[in-house]
PDB file of N, CA and C in Angstrom:
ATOM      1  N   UNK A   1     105.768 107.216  67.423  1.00  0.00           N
ATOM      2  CA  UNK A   1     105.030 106.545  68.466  1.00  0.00           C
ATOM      3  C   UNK A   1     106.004 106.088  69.552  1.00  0.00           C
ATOM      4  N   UNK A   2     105.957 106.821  70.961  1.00  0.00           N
ATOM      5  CA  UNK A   2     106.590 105.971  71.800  1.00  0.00           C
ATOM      6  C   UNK A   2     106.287 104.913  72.196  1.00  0.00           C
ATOM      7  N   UNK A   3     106.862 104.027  72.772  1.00  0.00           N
ATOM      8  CA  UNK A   3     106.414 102.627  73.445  1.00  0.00           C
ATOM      9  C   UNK A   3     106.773 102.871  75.091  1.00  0.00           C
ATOM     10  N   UNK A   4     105.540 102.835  75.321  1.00  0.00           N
ATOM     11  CA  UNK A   4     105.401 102.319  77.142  1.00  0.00           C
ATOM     12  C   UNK A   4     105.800 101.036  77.706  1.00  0.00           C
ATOM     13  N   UNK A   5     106.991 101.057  78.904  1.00  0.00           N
ATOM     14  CA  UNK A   5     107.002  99.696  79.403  1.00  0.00           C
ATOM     15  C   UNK A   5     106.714  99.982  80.619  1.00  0.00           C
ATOM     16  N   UNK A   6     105.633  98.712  80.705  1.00  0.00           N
ATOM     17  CA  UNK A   6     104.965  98.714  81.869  1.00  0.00           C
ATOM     18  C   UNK A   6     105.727  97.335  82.751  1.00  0.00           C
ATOM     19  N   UNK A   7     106.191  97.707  83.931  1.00  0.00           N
ATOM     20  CA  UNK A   7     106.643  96.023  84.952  1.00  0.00           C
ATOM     21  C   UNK A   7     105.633  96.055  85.584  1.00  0.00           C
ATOM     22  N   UNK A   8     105.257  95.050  85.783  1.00  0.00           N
ATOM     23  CA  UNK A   8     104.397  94.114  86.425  1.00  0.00           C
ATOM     24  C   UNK A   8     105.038  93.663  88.246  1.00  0.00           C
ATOM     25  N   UNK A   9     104.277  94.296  89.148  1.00  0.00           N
ATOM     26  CA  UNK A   9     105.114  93.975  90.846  1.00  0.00           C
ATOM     27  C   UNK A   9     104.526  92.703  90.660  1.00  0.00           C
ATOM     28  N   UNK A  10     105.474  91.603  90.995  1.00  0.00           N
ATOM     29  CA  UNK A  10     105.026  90.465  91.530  1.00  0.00           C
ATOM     30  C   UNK A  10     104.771  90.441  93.000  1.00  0.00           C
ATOM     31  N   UNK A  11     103.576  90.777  93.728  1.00  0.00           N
ATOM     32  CA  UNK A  11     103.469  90.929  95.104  1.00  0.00           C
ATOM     33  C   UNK A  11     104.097  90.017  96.172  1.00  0.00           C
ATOM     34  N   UNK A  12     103.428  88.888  95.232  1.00  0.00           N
ATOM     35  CA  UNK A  12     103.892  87.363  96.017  1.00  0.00           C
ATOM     36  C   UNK A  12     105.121  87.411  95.808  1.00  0.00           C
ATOM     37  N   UNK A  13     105.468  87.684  95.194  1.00  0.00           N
ATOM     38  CA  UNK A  13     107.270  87.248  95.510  1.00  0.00           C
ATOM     39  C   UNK A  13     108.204  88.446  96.129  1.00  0.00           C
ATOM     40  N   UNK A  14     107.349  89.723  96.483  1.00  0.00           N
ATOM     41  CA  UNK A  14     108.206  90.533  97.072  1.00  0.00           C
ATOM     42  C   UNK A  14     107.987  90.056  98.490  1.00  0.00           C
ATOM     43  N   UNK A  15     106.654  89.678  98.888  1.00  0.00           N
ATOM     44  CA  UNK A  15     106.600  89.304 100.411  1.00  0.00           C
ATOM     45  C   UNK A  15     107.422  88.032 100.497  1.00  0.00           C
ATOM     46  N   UNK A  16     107.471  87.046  99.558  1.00  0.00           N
ATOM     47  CA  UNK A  16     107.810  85.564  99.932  1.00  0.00           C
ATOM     48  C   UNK A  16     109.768  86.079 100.244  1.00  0.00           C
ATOM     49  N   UNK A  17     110.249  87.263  99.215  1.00  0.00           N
ATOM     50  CA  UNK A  17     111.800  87.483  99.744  1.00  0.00           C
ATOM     51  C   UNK A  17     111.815  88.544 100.952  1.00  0.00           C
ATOM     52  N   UNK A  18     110.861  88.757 101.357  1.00  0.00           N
ATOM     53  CA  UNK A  18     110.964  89.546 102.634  1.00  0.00           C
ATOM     54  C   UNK A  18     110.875  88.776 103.974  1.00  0.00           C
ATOM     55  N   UNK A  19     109.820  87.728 103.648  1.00  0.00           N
ATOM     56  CA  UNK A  19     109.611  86.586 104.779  1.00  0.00           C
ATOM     57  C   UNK A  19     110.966  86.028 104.682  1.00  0.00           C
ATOM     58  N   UNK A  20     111.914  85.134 103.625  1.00  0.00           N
ATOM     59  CA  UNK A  20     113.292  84.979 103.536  1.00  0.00           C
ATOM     60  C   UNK A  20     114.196  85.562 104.170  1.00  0.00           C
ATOM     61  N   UNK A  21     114.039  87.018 103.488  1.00  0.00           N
ATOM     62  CA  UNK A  21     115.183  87.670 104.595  1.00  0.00           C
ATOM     63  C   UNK A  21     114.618  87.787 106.043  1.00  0.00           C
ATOM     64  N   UNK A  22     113.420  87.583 106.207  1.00  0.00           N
ATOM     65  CA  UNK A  22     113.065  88.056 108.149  1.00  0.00           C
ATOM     66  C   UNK A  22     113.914  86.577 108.749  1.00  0.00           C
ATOM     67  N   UNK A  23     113.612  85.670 108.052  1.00  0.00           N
ATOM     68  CA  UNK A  23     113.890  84.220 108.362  1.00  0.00           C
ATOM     69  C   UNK A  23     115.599  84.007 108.737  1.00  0.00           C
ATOM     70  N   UNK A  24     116.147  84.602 107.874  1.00  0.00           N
ATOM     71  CA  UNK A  24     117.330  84.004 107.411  1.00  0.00           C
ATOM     72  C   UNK A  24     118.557  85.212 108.846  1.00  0.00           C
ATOM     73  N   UNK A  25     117.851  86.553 108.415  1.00  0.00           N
ATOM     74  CA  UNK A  25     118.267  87.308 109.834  1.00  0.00           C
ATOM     75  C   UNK A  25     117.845  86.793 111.221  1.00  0.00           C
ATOM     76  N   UNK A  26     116.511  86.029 111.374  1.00  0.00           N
ATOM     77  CA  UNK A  26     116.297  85.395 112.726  1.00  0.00           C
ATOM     78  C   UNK A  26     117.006  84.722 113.470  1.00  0.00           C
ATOM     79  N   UNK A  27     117.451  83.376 111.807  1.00  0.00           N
ATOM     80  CA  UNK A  27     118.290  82.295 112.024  1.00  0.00           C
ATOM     81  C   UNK A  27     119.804  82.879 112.325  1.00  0.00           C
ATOM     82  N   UNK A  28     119.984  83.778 112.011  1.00  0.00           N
ATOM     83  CA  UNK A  28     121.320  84.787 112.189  1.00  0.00           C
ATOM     84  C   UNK A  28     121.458  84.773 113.683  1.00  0.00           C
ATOM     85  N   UNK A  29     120.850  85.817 114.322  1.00  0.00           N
ATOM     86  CA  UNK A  29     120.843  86.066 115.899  1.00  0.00           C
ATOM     87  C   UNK A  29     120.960  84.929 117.080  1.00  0.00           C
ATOM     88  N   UNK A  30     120.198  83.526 116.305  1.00  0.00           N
ATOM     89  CA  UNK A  30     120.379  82.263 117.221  1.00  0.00           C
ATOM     90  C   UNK A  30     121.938  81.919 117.428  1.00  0.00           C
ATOM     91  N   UNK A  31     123.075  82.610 116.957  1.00  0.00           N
ATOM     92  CA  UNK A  31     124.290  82.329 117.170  1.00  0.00           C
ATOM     93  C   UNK A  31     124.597  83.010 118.684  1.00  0.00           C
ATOM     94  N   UNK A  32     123.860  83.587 119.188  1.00  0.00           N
ATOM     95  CA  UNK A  32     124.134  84.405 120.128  1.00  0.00           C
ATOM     96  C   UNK A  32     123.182  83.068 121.291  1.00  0.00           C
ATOM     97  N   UNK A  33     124.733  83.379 122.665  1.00  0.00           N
ATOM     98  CA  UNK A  33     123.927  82.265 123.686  1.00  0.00           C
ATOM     99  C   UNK A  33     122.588  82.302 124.063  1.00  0.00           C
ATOM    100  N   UNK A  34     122.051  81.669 124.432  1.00  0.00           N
ATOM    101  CA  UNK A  34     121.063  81.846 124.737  1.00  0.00           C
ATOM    102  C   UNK A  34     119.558  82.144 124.407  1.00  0.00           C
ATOM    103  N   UNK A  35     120.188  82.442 122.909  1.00  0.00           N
ATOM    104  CA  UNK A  35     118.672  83.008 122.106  1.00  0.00           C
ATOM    105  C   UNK A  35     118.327  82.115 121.082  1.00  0.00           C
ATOM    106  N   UNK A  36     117.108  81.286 121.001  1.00  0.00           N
ATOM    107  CA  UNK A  36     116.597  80.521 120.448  1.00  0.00           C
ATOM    108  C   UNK A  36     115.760  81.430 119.411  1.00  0.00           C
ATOM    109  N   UNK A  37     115.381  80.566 118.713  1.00  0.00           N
ATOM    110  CA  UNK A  37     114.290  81.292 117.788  1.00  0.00           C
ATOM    111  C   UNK A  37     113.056  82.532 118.138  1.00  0.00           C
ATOM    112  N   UNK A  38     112.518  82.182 119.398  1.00  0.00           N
ATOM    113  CA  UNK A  38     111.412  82.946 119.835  1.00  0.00           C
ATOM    114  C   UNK A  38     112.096  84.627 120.020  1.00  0.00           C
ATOM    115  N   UNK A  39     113.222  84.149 120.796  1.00  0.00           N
ATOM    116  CA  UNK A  39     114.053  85.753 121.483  1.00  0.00           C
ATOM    117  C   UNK A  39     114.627  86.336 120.186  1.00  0.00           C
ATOM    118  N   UNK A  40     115.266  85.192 119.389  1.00  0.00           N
ATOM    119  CA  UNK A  40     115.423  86.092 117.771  1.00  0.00           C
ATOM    120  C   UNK A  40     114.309  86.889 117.018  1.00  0.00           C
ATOM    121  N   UNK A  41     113.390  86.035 117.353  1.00  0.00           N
ATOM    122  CA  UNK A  41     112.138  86.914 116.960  1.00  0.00           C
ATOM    123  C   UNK A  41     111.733  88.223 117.242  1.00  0.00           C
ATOM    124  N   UNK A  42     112.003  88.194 118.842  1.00  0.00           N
ATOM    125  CA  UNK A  42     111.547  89.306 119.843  1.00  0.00           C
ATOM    126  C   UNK A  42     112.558  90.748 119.143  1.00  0.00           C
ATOM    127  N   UNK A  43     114.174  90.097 119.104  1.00  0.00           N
ATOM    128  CA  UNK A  43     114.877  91.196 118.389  1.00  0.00           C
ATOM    129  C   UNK A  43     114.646  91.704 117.425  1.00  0.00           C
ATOM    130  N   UNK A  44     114.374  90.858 116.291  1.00  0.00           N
ATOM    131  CA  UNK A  44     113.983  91.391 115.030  1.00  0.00           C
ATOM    132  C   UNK A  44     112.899  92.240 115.304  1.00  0.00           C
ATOM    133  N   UNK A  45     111.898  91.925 115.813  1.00  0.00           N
ATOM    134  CA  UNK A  45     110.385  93.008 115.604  1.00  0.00           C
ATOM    135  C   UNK A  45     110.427  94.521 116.334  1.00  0.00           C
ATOM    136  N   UNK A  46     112.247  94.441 117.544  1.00  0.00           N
ATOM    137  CA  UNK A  46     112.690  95.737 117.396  1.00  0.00           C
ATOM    138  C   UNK A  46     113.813  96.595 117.104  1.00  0.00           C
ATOM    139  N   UNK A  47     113.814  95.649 115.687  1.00  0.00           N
ATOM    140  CA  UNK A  47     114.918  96.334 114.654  1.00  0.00           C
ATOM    141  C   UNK A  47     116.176  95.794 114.844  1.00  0.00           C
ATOM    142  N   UNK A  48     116.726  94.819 115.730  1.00  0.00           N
ATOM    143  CA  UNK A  48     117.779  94.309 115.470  1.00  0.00           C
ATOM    144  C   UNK A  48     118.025  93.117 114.421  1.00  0.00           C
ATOM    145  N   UNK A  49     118.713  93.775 113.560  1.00  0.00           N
ATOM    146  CA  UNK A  49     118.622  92.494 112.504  1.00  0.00           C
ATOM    147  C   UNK A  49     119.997  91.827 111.838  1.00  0.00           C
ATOM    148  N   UNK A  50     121.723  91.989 113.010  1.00  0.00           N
ATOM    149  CA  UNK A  50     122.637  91.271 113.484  1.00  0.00           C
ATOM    150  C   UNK A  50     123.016  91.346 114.008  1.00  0.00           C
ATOM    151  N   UNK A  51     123.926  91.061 115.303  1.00  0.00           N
ATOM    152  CA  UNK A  51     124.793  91.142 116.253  1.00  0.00           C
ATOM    153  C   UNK A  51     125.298  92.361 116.666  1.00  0.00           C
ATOM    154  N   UNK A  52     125.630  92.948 115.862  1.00  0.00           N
ATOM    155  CA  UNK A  52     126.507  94.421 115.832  1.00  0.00           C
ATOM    156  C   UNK A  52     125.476  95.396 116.236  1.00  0.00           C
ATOM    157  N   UNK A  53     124.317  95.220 115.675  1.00  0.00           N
ATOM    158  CA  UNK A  53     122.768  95.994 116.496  1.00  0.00           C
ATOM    159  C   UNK A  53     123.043  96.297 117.367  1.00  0.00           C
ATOM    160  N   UNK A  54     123.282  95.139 118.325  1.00  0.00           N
ATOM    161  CA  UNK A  54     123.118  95.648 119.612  1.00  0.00           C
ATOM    162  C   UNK A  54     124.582  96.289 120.241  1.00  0.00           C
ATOM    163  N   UNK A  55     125.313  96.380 119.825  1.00  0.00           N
ATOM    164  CA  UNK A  55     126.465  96.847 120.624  1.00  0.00           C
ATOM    165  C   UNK A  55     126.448  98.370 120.851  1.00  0.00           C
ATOM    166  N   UNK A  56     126.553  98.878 122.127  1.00  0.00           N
ATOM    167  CA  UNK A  56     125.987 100.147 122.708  1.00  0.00           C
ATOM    168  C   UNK A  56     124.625 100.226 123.420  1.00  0.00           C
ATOM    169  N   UNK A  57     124.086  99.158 122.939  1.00  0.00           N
ATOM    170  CA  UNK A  57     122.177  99.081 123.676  1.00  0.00           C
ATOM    171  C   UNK A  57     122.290  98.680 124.804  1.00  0.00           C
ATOM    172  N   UNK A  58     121.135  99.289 125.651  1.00  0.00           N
ATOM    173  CA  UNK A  58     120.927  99.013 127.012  1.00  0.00           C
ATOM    174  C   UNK A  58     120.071  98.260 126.769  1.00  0.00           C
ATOM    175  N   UNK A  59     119.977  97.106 127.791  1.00  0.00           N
ATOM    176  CA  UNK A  59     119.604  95.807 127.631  1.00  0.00           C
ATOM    177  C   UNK A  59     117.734  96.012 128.207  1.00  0.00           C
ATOM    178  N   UNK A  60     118.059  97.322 129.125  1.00  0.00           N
ATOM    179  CA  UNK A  60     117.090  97.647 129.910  1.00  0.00           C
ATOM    180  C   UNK A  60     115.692  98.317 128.796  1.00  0.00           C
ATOM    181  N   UNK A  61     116.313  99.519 127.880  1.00  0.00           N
ATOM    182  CA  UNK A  61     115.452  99.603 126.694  1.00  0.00           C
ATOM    183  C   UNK A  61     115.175  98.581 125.800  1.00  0.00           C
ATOM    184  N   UNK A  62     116.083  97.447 125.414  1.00  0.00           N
ATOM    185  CA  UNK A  62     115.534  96.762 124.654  1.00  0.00           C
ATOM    186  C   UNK A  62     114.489  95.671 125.134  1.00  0.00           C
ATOM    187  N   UNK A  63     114.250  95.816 126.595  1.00  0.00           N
ATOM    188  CA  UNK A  63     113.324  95.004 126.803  1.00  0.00           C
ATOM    189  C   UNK A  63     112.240  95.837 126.865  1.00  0.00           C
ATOM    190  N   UNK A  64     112.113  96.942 127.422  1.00  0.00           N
ATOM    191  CA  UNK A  64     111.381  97.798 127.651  1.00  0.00           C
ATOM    192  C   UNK A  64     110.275  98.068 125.986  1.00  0.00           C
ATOM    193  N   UNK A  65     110.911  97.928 125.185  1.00  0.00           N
ATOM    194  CA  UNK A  65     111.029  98.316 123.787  1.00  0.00           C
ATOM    195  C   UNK A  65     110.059  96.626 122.941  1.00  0.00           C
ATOM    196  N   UNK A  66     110.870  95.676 123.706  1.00  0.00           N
ATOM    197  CA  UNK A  66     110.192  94.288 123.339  1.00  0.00           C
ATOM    198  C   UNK A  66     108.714  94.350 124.151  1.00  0.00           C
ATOM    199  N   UNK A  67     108.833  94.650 125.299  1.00  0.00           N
ATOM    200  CA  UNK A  67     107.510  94.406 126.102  1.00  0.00           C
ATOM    201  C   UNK A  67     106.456  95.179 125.257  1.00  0.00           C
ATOM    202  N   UNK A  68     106.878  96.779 124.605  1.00  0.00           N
ATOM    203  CA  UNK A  68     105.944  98.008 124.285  1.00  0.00           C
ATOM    204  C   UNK A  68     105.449  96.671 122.405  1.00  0.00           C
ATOM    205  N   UNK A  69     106.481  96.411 122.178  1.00  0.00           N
ATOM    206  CA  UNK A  69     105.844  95.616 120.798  1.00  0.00           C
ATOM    207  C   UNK A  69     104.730  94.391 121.104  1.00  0.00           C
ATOM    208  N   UNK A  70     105.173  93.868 122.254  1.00  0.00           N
ATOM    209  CA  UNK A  70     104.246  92.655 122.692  1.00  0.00           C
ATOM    210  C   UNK A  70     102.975  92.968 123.392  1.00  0.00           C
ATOM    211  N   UNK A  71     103.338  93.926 124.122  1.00  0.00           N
ATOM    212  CA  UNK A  71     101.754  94.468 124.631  1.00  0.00           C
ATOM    213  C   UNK A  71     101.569  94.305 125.943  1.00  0.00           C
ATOM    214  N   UNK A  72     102.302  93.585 126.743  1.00  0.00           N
ATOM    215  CA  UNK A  72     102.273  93.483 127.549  1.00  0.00           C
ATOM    216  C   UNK A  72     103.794  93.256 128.038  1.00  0.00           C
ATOM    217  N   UNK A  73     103.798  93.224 129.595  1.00  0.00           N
ATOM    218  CA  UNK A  73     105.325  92.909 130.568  1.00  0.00           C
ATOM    219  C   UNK A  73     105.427  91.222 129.973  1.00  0.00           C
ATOM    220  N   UNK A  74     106.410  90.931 129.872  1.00  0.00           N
ATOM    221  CA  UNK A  74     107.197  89.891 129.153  1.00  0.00           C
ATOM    222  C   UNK A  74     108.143  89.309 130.871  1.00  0.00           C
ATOM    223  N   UNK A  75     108.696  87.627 130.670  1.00  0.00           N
ATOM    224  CA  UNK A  75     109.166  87.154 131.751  1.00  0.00           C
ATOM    225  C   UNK A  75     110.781  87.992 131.613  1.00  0.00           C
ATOM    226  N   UNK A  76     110.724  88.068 132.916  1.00  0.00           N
ATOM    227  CA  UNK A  76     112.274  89.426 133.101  1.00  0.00           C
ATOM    228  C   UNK A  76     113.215  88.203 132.886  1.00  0.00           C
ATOM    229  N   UNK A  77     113.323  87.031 132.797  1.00  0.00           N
ATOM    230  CA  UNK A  77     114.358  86.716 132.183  1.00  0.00           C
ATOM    231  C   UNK A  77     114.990  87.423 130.581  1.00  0.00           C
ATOM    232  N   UNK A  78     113.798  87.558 129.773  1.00  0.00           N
ATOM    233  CA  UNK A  78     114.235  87.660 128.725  1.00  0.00           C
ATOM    234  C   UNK A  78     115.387  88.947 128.985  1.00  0.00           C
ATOM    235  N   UNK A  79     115.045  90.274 129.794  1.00  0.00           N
ATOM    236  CA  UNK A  79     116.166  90.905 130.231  1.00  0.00           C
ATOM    237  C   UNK A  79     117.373  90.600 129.998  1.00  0.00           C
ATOM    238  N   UNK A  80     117.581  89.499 130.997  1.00  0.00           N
ATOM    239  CA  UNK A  80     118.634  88.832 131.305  1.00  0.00           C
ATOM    240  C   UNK A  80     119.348  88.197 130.054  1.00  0.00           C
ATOM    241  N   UNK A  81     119.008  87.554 129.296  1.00  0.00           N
ATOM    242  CA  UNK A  81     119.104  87.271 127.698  1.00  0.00           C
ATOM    243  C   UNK A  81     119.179  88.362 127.251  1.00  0.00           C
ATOM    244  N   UNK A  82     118.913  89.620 127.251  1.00  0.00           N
ATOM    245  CA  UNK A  82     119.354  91.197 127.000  1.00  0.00           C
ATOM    246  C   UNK A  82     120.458  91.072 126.987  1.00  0.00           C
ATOM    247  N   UNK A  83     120.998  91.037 128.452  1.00  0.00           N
ATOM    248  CA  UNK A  83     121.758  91.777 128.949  1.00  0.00           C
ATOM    249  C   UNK A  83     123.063  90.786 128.196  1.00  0.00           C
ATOM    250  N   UNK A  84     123.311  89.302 128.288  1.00  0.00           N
ATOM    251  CA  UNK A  84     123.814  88.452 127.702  1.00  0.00           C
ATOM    252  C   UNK A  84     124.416  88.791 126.290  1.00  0.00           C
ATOM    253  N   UNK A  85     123.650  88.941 125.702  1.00  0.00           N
ATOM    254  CA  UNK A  85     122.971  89.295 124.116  1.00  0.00           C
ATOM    255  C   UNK A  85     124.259  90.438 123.772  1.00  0.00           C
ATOM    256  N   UNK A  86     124.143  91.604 124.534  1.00  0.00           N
ATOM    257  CA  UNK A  86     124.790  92.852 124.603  1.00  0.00           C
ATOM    258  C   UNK A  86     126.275  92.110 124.680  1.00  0.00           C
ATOM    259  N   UNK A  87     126.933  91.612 126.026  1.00  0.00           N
ATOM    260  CA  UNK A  87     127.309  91.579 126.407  1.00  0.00           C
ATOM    261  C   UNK A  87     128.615  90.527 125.442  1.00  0.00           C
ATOM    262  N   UNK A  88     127.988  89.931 124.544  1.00  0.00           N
ATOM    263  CA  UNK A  88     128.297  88.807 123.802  1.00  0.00           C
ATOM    264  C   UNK A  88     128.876  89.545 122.447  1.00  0.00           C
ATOM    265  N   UNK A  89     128.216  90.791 122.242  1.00  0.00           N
ATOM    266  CA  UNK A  89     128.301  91.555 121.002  1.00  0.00           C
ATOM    267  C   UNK A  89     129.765  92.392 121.135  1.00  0.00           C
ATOM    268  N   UNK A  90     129.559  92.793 122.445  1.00  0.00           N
ATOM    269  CA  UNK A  90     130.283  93.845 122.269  1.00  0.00           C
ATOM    270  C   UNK A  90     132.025  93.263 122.683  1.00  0.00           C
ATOM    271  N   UNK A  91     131.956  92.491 123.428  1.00  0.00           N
ATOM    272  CA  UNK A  91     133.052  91.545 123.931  1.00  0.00           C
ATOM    273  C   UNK A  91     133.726  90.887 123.159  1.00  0.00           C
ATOM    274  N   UNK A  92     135.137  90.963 122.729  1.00  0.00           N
ATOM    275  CA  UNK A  92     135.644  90.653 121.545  1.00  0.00           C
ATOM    276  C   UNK A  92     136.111  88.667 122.106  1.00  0.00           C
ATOM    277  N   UNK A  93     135.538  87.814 120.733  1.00  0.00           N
ATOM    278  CA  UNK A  93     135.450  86.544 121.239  1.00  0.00           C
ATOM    279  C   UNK A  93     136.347  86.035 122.244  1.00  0.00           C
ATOM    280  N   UNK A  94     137.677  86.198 121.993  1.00  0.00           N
ATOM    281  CA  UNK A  94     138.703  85.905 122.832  1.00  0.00           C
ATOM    282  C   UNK A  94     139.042  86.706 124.253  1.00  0.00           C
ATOM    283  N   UNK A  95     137.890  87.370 124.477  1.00  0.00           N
ATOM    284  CA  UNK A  95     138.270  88.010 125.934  1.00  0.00           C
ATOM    285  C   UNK A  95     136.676  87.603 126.590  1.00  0.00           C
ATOM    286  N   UNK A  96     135.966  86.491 126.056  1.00  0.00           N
ATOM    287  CA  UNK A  96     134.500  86.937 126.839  1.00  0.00           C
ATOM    288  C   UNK A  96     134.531  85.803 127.350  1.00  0.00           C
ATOM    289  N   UNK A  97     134.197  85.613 128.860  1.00  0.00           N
ATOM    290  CA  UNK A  97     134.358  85.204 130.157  1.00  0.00           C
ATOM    291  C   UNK A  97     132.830  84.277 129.722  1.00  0.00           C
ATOM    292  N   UNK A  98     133.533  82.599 129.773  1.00  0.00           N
ATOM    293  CA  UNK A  98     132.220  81.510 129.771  1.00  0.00           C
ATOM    294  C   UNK A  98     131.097  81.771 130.663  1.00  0.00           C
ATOM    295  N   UNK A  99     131.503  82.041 131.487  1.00  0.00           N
ATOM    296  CA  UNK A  99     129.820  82.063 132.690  1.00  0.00           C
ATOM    297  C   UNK A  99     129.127  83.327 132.128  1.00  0.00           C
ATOM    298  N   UNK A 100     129.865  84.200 131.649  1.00  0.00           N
ATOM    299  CA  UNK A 100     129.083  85.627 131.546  1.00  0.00           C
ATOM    300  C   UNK A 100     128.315  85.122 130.011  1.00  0.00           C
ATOM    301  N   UNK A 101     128.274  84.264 129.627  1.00  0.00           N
ATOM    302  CA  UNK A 101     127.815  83.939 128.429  1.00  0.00           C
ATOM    303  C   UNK A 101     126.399  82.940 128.821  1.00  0.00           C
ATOM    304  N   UNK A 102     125.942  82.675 129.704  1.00  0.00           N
ATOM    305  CA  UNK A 102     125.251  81.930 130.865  1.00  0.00           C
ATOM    306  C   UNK A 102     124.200  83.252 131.004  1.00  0.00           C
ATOM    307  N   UNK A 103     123.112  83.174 130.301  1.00  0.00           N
ATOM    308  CA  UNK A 103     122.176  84.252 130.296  1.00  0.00           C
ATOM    309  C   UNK A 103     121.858  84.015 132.371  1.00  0.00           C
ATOM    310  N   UNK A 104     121.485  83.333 132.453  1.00  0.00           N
ATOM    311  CA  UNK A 104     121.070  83.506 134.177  1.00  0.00           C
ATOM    312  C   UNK A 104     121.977  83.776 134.867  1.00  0.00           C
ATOM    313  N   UNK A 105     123.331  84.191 134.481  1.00  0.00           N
ATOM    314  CA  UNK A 105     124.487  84.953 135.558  1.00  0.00           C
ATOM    315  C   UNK A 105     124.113  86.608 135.241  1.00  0.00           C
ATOM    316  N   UNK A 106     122.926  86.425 134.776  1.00  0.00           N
ATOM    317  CA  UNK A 106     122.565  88.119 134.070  1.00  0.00           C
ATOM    318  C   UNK A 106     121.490  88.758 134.769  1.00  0.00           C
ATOM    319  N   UNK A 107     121.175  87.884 136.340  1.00  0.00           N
ATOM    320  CA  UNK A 107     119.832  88.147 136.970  1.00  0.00           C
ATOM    321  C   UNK A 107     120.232  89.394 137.577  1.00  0.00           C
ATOM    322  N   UNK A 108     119.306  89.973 138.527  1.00  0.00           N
ATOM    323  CA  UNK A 108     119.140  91.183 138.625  1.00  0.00           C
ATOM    324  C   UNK A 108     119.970  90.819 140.698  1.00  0.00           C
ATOM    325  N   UNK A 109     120.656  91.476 140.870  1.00  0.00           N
ATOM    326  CA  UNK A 109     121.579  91.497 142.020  1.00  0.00           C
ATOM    327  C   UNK A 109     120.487  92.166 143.282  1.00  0.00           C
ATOM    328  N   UNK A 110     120.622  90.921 144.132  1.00  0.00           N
ATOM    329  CA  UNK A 110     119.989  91.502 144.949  1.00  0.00           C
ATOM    330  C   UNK A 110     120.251  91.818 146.377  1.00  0.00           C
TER     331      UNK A 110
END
């Protein structure tokens, strides 16, 4: 007689460590200037889920990319917090210029 083992998915607890990790990567990204919880949010829901994500991204698709998840055009600052965001990643700490860390030195030149 063989014996069957059956596991049992605990549902609730696969979502409750998935909500954890969405949480805990959110709280991650708020190290970056300028981005509070909401804009951590905005990253995560398009796949950035640490710092290093973004290095190489155009700031211009990832808004483009945030707006297509939200449904609508989003305030072009957040851009600008893009562009910051990027700019923060890829810039090794000891060479990145304080004002350029100043999401609104990231407006659009006119």
């Amino acid at each position: 007689m063989k014996l069957i083992t059956i596991r049992f998915i605990n549902l609730t607890e696969i979502i409750h460590k998935a909500m954890m990790t969405a949480k805990q990567t959110i709280k991650s990204l708020t190290v970056i200037p300028g981005v509070g919880n909401s804009i951590a949010t905005d990253l995560y829901n398009i796949g950035i889920r640490q710092i290093n994500d973004l290095k190489g991204k155009d700031p211009e698709v990832l808004y483009e990319s945030s707006n297509n998840f939200a449904g609508c055009v989003q305030d072009r600052c957040l851009l600008y917090v893009f562009r910051c965001a990027v700019y923060f990643a890829e810039t090794p700490k000891d060479k990145q210029d304080s004002e350029k860390l100043k999401w609104w030195n990231w407006k659009d030149k006119k």
